[in-house]
Protein backbone atom coordinates (compact mmCIF):
# COMPACT_ATOMS: atom_id res chain seq x y z
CA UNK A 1 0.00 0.00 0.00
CA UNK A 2 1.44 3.64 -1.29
CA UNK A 3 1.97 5.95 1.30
CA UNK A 4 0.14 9.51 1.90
CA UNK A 5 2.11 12.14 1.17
CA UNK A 6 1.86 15.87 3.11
CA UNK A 7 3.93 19.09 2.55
CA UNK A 8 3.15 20.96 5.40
CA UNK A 9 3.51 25.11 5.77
CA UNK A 10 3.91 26.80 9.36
CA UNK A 11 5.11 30.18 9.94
CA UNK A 12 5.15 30.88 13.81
CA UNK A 13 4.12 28.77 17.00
CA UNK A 14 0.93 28.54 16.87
CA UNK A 15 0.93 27.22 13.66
CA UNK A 16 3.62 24.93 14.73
CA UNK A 17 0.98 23.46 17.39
CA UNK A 18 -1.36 23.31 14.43
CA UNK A 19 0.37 21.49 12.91
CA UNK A 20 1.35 18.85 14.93
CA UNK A 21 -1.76 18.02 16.30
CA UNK A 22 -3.40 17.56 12.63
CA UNK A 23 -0.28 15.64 12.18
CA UNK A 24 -1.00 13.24 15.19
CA UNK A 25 -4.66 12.73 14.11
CA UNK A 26 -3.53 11.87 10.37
CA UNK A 27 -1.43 9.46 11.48
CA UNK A 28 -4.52 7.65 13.83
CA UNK A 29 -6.89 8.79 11.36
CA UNK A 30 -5.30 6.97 8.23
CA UNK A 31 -4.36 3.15 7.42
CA UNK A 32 -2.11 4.12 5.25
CA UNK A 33 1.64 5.27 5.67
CA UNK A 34 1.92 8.79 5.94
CA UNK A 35 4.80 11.03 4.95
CA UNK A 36 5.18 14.27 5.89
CA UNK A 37 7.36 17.45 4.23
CA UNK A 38 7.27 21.22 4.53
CA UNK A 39 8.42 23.68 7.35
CA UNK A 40 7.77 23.67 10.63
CA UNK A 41 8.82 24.13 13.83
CA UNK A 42 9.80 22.34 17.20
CA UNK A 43 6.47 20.28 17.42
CA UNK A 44 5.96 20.00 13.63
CA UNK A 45 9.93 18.20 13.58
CA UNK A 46 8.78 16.03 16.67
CA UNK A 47 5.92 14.41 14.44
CA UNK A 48 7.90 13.69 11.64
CA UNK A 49 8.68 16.95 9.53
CA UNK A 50 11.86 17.61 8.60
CA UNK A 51 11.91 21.30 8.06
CA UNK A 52 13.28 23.22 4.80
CA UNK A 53 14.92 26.23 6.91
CA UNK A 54 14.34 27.52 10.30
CA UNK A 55 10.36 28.25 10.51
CA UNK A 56 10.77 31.78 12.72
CA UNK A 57 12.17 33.08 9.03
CA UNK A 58 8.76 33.23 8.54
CA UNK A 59 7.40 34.73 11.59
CA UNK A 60 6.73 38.53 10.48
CA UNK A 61 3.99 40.88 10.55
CA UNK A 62 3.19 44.32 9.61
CA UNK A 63 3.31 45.95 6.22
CA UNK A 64 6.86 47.99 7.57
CA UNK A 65 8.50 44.57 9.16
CA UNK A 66 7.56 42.70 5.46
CA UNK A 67 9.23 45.18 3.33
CA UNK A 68 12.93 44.88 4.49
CA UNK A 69 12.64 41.24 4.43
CA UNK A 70 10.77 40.83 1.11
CA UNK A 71 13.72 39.31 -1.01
CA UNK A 72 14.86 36.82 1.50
CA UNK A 73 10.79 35.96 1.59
CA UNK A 74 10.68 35.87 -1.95
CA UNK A 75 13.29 33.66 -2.34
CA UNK A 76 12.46 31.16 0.43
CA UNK A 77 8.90 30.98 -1.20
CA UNK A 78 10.64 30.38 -4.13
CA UNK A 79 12.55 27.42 -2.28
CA UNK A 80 9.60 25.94 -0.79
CA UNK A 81 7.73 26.03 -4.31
CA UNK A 82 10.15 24.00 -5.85
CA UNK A 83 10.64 21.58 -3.26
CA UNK A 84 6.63 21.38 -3.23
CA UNK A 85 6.55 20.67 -6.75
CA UNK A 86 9.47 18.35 -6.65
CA UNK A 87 8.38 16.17 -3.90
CA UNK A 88 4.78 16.01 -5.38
CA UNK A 89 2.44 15.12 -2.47
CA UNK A 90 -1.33 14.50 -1.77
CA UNK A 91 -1.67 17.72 -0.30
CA UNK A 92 -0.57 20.95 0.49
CA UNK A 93 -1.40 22.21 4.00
CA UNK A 94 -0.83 26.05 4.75
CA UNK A 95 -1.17 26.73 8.40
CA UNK A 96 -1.83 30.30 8.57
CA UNK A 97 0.82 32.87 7.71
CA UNK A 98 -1.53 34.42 5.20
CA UNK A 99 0.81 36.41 3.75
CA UNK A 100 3.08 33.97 2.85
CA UNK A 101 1.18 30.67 2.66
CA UNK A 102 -1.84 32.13 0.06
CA UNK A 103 0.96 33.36 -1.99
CA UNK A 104 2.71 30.25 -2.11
CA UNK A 105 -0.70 28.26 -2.97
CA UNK A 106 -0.99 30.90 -5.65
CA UNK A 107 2.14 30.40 -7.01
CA UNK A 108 2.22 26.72 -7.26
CA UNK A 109 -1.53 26.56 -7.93
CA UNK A 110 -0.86 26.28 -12.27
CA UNK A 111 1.77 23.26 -11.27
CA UNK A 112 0.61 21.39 -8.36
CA UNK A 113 -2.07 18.36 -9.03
CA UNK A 114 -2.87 17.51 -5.32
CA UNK A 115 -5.09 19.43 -3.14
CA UNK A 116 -4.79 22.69 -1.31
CA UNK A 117 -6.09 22.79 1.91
CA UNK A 118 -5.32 26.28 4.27
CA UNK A 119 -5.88 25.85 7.84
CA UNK A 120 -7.36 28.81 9.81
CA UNK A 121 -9.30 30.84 8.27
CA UNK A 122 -8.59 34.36 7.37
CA UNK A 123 -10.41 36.74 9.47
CA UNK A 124 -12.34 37.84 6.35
CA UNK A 125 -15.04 39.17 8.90
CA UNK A 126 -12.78 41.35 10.72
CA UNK A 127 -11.10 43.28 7.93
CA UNK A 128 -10.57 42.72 4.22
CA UNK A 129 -13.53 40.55 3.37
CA UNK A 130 -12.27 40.38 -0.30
CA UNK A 131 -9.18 38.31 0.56
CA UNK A 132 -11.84 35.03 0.78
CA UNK A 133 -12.65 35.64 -3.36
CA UNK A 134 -9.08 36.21 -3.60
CA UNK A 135 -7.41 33.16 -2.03
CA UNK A 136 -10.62 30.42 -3.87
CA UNK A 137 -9.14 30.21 -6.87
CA UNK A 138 -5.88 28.61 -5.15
CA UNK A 139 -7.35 27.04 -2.45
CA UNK A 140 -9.38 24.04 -2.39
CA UNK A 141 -10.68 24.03 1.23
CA UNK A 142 -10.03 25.79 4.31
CA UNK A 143 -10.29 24.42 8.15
CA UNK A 144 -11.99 26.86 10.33
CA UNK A 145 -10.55 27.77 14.03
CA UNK A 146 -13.95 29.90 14.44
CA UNK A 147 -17.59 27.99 14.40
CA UNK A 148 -18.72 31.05 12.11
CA UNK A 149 -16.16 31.29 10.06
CA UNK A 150 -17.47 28.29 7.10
CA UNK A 151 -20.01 30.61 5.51
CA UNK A 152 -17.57 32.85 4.35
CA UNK A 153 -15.57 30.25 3.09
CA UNK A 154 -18.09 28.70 1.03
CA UNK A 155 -19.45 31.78 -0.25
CA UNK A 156 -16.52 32.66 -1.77
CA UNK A 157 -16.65 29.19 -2.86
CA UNK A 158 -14.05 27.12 -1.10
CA UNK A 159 -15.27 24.03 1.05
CA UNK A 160 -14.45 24.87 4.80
CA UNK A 161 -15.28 22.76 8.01
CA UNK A 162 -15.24 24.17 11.68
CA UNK A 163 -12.70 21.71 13.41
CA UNK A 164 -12.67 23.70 17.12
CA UNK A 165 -9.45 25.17 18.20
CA UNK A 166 -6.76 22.82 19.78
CA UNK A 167 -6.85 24.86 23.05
CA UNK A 168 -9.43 22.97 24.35
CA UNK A 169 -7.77 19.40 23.93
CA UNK A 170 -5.18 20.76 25.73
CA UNK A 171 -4.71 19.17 29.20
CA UNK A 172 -4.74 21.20 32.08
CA UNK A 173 -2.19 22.02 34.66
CA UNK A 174 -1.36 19.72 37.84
CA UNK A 175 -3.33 21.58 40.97
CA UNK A 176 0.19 20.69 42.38
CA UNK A 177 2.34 22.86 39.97
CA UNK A 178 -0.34 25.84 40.53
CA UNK A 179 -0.14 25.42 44.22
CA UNK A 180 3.87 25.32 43.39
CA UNK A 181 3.89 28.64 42.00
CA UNK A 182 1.61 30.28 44.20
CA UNK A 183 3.29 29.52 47.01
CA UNK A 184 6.63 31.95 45.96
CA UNK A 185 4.22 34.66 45.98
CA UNK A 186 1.63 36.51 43.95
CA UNK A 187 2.17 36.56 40.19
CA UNK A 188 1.57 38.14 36.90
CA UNK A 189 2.09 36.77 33.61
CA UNK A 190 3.36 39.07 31.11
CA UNK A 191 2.90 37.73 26.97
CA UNK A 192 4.03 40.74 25.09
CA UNK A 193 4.03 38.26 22.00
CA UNK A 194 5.84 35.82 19.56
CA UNK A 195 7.13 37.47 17.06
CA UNK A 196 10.15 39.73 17.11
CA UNK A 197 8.37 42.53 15.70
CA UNK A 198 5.36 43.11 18.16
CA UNK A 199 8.11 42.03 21.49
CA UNK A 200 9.91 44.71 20.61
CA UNK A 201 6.97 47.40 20.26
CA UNK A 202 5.09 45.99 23.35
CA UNK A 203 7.65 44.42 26.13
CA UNK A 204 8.77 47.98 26.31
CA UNK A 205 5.55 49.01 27.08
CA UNK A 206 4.30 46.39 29.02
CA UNK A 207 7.44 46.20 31.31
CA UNK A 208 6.36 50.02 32.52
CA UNK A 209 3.49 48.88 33.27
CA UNK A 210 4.83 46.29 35.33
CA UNK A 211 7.11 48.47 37.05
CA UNK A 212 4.22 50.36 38.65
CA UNK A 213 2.23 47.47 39.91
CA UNK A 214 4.23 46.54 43.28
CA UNK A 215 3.85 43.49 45.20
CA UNK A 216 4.04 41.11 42.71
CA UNK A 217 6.45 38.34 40.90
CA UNK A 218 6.22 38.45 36.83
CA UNK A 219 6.73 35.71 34.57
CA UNK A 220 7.21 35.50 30.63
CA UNK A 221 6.21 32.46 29.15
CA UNK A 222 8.54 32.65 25.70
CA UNK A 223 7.64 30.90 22.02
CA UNK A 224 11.30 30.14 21.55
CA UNK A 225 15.52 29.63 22.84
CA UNK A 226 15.72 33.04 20.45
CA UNK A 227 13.52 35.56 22.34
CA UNK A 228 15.88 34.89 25.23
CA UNK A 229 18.54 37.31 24.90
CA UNK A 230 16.83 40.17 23.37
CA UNK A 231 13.90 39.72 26.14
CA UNK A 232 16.79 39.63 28.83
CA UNK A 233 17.97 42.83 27.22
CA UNK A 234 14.80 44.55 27.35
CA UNK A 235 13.92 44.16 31.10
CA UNK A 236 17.46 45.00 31.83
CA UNK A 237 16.69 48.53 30.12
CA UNK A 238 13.51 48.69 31.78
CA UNK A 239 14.68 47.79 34.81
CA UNK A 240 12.25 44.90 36.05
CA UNK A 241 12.66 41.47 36.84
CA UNK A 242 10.82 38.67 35.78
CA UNK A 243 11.80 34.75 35.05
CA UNK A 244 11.35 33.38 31.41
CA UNK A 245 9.68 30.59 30.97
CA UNK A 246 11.13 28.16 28.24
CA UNK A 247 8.41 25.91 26.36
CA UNK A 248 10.57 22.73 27.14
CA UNK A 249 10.11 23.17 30.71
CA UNK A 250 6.20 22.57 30.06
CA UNK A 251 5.47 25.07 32.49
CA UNK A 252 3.55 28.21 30.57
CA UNK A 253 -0.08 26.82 31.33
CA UNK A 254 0.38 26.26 34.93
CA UNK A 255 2.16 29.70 35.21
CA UNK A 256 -0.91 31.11 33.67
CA UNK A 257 -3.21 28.98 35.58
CA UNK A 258 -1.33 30.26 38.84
CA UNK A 259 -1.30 34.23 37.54
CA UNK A 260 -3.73 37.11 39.23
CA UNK A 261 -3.73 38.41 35.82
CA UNK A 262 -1.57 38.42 32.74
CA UNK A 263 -0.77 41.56 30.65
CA UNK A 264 -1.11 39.73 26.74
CA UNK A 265 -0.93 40.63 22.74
CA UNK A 266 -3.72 39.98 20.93
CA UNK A 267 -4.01 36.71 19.83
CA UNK A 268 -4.37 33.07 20.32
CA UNK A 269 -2.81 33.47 23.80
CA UNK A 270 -6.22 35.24 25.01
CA UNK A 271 -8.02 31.88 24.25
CA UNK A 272 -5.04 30.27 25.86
CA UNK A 273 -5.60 32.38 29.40
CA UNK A 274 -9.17 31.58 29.36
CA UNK A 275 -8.98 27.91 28.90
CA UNK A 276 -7.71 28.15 32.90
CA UNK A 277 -9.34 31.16 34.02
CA UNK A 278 -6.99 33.86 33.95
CA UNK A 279 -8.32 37.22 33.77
CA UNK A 280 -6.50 39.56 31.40
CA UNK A 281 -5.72 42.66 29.65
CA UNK A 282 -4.98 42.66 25.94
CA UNK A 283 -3.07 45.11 24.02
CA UNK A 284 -2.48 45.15 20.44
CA UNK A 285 0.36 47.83 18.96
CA UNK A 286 2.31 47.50 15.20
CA UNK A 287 3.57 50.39 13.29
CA UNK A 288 1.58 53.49 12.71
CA UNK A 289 0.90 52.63 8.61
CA UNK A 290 -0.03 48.86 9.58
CA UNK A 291 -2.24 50.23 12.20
CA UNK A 292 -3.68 53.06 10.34
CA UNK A 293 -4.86 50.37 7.53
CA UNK A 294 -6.14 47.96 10.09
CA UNK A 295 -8.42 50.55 11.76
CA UNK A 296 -9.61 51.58 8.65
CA UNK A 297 -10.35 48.17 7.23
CA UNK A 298 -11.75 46.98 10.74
CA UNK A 299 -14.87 45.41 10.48
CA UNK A 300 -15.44 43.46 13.92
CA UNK A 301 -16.48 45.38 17.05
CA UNK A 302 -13.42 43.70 18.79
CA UNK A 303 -10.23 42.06 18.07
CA UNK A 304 -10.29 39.73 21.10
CA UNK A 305 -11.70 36.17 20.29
CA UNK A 306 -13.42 35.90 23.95
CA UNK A 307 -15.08 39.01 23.15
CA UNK A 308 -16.60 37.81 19.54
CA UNK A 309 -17.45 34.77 20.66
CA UNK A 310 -19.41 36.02 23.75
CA UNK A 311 -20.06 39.55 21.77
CA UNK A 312 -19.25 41.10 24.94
CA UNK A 313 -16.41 43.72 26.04
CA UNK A 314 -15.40 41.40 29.39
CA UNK A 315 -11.92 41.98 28.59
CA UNK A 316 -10.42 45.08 28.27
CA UNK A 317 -8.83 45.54 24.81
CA UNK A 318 -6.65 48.77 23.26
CA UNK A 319 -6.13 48.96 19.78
CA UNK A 320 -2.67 50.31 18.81
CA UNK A 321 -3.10 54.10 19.39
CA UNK A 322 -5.36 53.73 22.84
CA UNK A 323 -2.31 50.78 23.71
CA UNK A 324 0.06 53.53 26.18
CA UNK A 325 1.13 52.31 29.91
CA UNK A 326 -1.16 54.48 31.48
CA UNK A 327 -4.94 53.27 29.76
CA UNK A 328 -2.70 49.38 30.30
CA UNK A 329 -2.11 49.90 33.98
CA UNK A 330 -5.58 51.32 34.89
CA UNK A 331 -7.28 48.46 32.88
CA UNK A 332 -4.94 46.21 35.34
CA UNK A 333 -5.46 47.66 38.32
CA UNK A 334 -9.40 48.20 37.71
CA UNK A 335 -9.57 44.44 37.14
CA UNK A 336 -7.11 43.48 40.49
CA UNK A 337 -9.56 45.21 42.45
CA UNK A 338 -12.27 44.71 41.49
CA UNK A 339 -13.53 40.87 42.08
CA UNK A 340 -16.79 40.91 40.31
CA UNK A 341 -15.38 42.29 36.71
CA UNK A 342 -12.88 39.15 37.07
CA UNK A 343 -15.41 37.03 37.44
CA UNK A 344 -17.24 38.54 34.65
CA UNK A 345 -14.42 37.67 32.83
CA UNK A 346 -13.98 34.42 33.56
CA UNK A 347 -17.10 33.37 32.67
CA UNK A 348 -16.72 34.68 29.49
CA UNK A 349 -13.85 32.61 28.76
CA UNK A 350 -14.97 29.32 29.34
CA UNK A 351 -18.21 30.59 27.62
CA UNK A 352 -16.22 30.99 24.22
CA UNK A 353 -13.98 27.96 25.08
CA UNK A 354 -17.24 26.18 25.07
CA UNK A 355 -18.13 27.34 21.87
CA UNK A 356 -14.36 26.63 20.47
CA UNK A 357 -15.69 22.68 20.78
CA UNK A 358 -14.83 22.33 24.71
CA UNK A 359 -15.98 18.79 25.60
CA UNK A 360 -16.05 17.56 21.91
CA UNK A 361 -13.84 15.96 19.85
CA UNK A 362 -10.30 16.29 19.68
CA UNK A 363 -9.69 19.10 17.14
CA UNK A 364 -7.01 17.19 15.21
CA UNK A 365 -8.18 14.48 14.87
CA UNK A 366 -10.93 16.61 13.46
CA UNK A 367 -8.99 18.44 10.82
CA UNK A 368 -7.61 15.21 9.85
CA UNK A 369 -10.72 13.71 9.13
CA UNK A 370 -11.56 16.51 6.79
CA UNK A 371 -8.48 16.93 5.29
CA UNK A 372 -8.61 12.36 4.03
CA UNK A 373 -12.05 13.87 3.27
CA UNK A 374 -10.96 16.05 0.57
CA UNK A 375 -8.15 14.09 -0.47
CA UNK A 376 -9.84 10.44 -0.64
């Protein structure tokens, strides 16, 4: 019996933990042997992907942090068409990374005879609606993070399942290692991101924050060994302390878990802090002419997922220009005093992680399912 082939696309960690979990349920999913290709990170490599280059090459956003990078881009596109075309697979899975996975399905679109299958969604109902039209003609089907996200999808006539978001297979932290951390004393998790770009336009910011909110130990759960030194450097010019916490230590949920509150980027982390009922305070801050386009182009009355999903403003959210240490440390303070807005908040969370597919099947092994779907 042939085996499956997969070429496999991830640009930062999240996608890396994409990936490897629809890796893991293709591989208990399918009778077949499966073989995998692509780039990937840490988790990706663990489950069998030997990566073309270092994945974090990828790991940019922002239309000023693209453009000094856009040969070295172009060319590793480039590299990863070829090696696509080359290696000929069943599929090819982008994991996010819009901007550089849909234009590496466009480019090998005319070439490539096995399906192309993008996972996550674009947030086509936040800003930029026509990017769904745009990406269909490369794109054969899409898995969807978001349980309203498939009617855009199809509308713009792509197939596109809802396959839950792997934060809620994610097992929670030991009551012990909580209890651990709790016991050196009262804590606050600071996430000022994973990319290089936004750490060095929030941690600055955060960190001042940090500084004025006394009585209390900080910790920075970090995406990767490289976001060491210049994260070291950063709290040394700000003058604060806090311990980094490495993924490999397996630590960063019960740290959050254990936290009064955690200062975070937007993203994937707030759904993250919610799955164990942290409260939280997001900020969001890129260049001026990224952020000038977004807020234009915004469509969605927030940019926090546990505020779509329970169309509610229980956490407090500033967009770049309102994202300055003093509306961040009132927002912080407000909600460390102020019991019943936590638990406000809380509720909230496990409200959307509910509606993420809490208590369902493992998300996975549901975008593996759909993927042999398409491909069989």
């Amino acid at each position: 019996m042939g085996a499956l082939r997969f070429y496999l696309v991830a640009g930062e960690a999240s996608g890396d933990r994409l990936g490897a979990a629809l890796m893991r349920g293709l591989k208990a999913e399918s009778a077949e042997n499966i073989e995998f290709y692509g780039v990937g990170g840490p988790l990706m490599q663990a489950e069998g992907v030997t990566s073309l280059f270092d994945m974090t090459e990828l790991s940019i956003f922002g239309l000023l942090e693209v453009l000094p990078k856009y040969l070295p881009l172009k060319r590793r596109l480039e590299e990863v068409a070829q090696d696509l075309l080359a290696k000929a697979p069943d599929a090819l899975i982008t994991i996010d990374s819009p901007g550089f996975c849909l234009r590496l399905a466009a480019r090998v679109r005319a070439g490539f005879k096995g399906k192309i299958i993008h996972y996550v969604a674009p947030s086509v109902w936040a800003w930029k609606p026509a990017r769904a039209a745009k990406m269909a003609p490369n794109v054969d089907h899409v898995l969807a993070l978001l349980p309203f996200e498939p009617p855009y999808m199809q509308a713009a006539g792509m197939s596109c399942d809802f396959v839950g978001h792997p934060v809620v297979a994610e097992a929670p932290p030991s009551a012990e290692s909580i209890a651990e951390i709790r016991a050196k004393g009262p804590l606050i998790t600071l996430l000022p991101g994973s990319r290089m770009g936004e750490i060095t336009r929030l941690a600055p910011i955060f960190f001042q924050v940090a500084k004025q909110l006394e009585g209390y130990r900080f910790a920075i759960p970090v995406a990767g060994a490289h976001l060491v030194e210049p994260l070291q450097r950063m709290l040394s010019e700000a003058g604060l302390e806090a311990e980094l916490i490495l993924p490999e230590t397996g630590l960063k949920t019960a740290v959050f878990a254990a936290s009064e509150l955690a200062l975070a980027a937007s993203g994937t982390v707030s759904i993250e802090l919610a799955a164990v009922g942290t409260p939280m305070v997001i900020g969001y801050k890129t260049n001026w002419l990224t952020a000038e386009i977004m807020r234009r182009a915004m469509l969605a009355p927030s940019f926090t997922l546990v505020n779509l999903l329970t169309e509610s403003k229980a956490v407090p959210e500033f967009e770049p220009r309102d994202c300055t240490v003093e509306n961040l440390l009132g927002a912080m303070r407000k909600l460390l005093k102020d019991p019943a807005a936590r638990a406000a908040q809380i509720e909230a969370g496990q409200q959307a992680i509910k509606a993420l597919g809490k208590g369902g099947e493992d998300p996975g092994l549901r975008a593996a399912r759909s993927v042999l779907s398409v491909i069989q």
